[in-house]
C-alpha atoms as a PDB file:
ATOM      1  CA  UNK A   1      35.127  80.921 -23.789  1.00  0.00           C
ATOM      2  CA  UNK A   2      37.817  80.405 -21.436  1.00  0.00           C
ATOM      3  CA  UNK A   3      38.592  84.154 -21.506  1.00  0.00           C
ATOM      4  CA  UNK A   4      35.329  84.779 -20.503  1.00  0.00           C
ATOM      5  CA  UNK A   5      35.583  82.805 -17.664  1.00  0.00           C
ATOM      6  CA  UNK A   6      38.700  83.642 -16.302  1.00  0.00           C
ATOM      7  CA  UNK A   7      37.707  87.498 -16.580  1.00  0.00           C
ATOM      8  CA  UNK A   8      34.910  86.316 -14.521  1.00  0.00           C
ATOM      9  CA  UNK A   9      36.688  84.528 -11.859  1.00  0.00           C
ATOM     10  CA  UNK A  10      39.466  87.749 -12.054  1.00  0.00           C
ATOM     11  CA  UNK A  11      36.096  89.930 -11.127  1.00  0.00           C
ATOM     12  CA  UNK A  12      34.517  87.802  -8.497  1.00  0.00           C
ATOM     13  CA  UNK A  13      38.304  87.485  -7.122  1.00  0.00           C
ATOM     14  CA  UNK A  14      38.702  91.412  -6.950  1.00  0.00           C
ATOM     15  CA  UNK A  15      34.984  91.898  -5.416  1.00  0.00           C
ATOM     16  CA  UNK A  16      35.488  89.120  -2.821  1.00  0.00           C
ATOM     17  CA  UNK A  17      38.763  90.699  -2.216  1.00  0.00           C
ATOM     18  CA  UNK A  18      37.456  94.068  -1.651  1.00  0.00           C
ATOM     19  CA  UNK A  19      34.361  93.147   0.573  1.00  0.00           C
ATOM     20  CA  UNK A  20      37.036  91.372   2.246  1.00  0.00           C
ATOM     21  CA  UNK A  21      39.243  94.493   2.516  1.00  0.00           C
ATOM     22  CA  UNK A  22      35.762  96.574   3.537  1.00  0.00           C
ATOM     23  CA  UNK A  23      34.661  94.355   6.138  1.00  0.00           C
ATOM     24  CA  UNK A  24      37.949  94.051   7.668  1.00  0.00           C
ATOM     25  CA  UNK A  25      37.761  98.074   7.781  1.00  0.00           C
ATOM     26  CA  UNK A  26      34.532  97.807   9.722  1.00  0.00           C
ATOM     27  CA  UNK A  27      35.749  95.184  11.859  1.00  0.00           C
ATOM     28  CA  UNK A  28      38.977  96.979  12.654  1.00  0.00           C
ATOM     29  CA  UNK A  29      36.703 100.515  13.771  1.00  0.00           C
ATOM     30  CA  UNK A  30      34.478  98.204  15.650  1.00  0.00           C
ATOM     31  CA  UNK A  31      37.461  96.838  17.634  1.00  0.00           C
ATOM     32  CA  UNK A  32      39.077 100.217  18.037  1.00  0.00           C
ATOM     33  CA  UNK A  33      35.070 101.135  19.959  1.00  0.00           C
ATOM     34  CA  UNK A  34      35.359  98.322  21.872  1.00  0.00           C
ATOM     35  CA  UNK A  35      38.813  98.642  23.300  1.00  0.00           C
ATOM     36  CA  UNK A  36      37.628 102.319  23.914  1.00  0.00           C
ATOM     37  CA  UNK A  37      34.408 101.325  25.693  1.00  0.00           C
ATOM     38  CA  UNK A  38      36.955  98.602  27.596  1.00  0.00           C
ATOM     39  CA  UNK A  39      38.800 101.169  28.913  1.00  0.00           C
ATOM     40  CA  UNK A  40      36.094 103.720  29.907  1.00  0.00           C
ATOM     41  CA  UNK A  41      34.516 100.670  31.817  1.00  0.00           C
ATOM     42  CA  UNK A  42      37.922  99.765  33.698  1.00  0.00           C
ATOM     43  CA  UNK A  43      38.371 103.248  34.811  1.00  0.00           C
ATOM     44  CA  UNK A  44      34.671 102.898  36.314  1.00  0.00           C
ATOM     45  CA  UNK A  45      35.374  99.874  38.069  1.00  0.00           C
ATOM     46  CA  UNK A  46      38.729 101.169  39.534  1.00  0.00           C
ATOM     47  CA  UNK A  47      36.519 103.920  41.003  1.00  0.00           C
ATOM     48  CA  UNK A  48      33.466 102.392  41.777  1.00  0.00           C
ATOM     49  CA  UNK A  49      36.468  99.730  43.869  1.00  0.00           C
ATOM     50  CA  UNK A  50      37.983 102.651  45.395  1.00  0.00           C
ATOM     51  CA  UNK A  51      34.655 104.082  46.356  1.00  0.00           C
ATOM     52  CA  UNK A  52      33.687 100.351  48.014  1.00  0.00           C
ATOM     53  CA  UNK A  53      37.139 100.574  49.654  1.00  0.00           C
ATOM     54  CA  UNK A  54      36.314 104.217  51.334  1.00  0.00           C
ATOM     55  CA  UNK A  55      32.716 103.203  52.193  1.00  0.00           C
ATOM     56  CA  UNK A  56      33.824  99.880  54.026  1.00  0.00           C
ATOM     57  CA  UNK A  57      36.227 102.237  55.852  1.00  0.00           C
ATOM     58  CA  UNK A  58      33.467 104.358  56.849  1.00  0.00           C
ATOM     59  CA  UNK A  59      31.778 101.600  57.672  1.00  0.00           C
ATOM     60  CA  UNK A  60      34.207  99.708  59.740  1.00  0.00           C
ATOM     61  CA  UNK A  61      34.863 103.277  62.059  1.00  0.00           C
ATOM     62  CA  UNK A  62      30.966 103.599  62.399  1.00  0.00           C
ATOM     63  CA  UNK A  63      30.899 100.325  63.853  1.00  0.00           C
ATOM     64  CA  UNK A  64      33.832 100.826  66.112  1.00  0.00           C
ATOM     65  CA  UNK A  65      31.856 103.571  67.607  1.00  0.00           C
ATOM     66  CA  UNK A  66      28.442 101.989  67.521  1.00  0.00           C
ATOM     67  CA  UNK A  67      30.258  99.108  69.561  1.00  0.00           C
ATOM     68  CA  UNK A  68      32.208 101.192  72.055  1.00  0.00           C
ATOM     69  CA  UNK A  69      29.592 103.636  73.074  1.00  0.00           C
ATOM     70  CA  UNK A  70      26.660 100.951  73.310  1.00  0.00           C
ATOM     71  CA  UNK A  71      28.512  98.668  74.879  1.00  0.00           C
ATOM     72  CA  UNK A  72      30.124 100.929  77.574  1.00  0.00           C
ATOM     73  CA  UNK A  73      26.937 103.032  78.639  1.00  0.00           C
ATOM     74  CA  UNK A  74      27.265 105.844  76.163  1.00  0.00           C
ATOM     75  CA  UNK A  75      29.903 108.462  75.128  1.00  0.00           C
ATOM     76  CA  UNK A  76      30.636 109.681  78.085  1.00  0.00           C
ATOM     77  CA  UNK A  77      31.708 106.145  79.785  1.00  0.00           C
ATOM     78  CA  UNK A  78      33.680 105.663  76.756  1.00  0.00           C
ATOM     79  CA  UNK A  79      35.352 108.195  77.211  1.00  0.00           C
ATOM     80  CA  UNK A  80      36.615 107.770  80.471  1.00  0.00           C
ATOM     81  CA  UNK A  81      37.425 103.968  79.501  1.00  0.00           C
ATOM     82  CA  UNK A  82      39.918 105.050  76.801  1.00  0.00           C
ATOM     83  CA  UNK A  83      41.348 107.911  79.411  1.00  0.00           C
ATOM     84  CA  UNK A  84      41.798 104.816  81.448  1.00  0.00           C
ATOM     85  CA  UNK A  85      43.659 103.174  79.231  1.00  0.00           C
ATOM     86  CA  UNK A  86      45.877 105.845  78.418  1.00  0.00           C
ATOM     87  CA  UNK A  87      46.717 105.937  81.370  1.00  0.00           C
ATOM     88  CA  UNK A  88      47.598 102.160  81.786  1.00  0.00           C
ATOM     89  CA  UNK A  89      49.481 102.264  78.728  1.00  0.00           C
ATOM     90  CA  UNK A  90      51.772 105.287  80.125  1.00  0.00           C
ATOM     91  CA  UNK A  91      52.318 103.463  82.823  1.00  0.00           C
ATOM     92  CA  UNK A  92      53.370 100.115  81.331  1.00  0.00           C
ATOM     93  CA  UNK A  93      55.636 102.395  79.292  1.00  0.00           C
ATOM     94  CA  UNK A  94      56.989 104.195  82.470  1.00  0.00           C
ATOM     95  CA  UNK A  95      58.063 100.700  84.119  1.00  0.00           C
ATOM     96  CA  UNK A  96      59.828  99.322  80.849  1.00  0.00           C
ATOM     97  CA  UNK A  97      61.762 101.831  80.383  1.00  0.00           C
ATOM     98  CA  UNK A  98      63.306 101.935  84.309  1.00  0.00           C
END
């Protein structure tokens, strides 16, 4: 009887050990999909963050020119405003360096 029972418990061991084995197989292809999937998904956010990046950028130079030509009385006032300050920059740099 005790034969019996120890071939018994040798075949449950070897079947628990090889669902064991076959689930850890699964698990390990599963984890493999997932660190692919990880990846594919930090590539996307590095480009959707570069795209945010370029569009603020955009943003922040439409604004610049929203704000100068509404604020001075169009494109063309603008336009002589920075001239004008060219001009008083060229000079401040004319007197420093006399």
């Amino acid at each position: 009887m005790t034969e019996i029972s120890d071939l018994n418990l040798v075949e449950r061991v070897e079947r628990n050990v090889a669902r064991v084995l076959a689930e850890n197989a699964e698990l390990r292809d599963a984890n493999a999909g997932l660190a692919a999937e990880n990846r594919r998904l930090e590539g996307l956010v590095a480009e959707q963050t570069a795209e945010i990046e370029n569009l603020r950028s955009k943003l922040d130079r439409l604004l610049l020119r929203n704000s100068v030509t509404e604020v001075s009385g169009g494109v063309r006032a603008a336009k002589v405003r920075i001239n004008r300050l060219l001009k008083d920059v060229d000079r401040c740099i004319a007197l420093m360096n006399k």
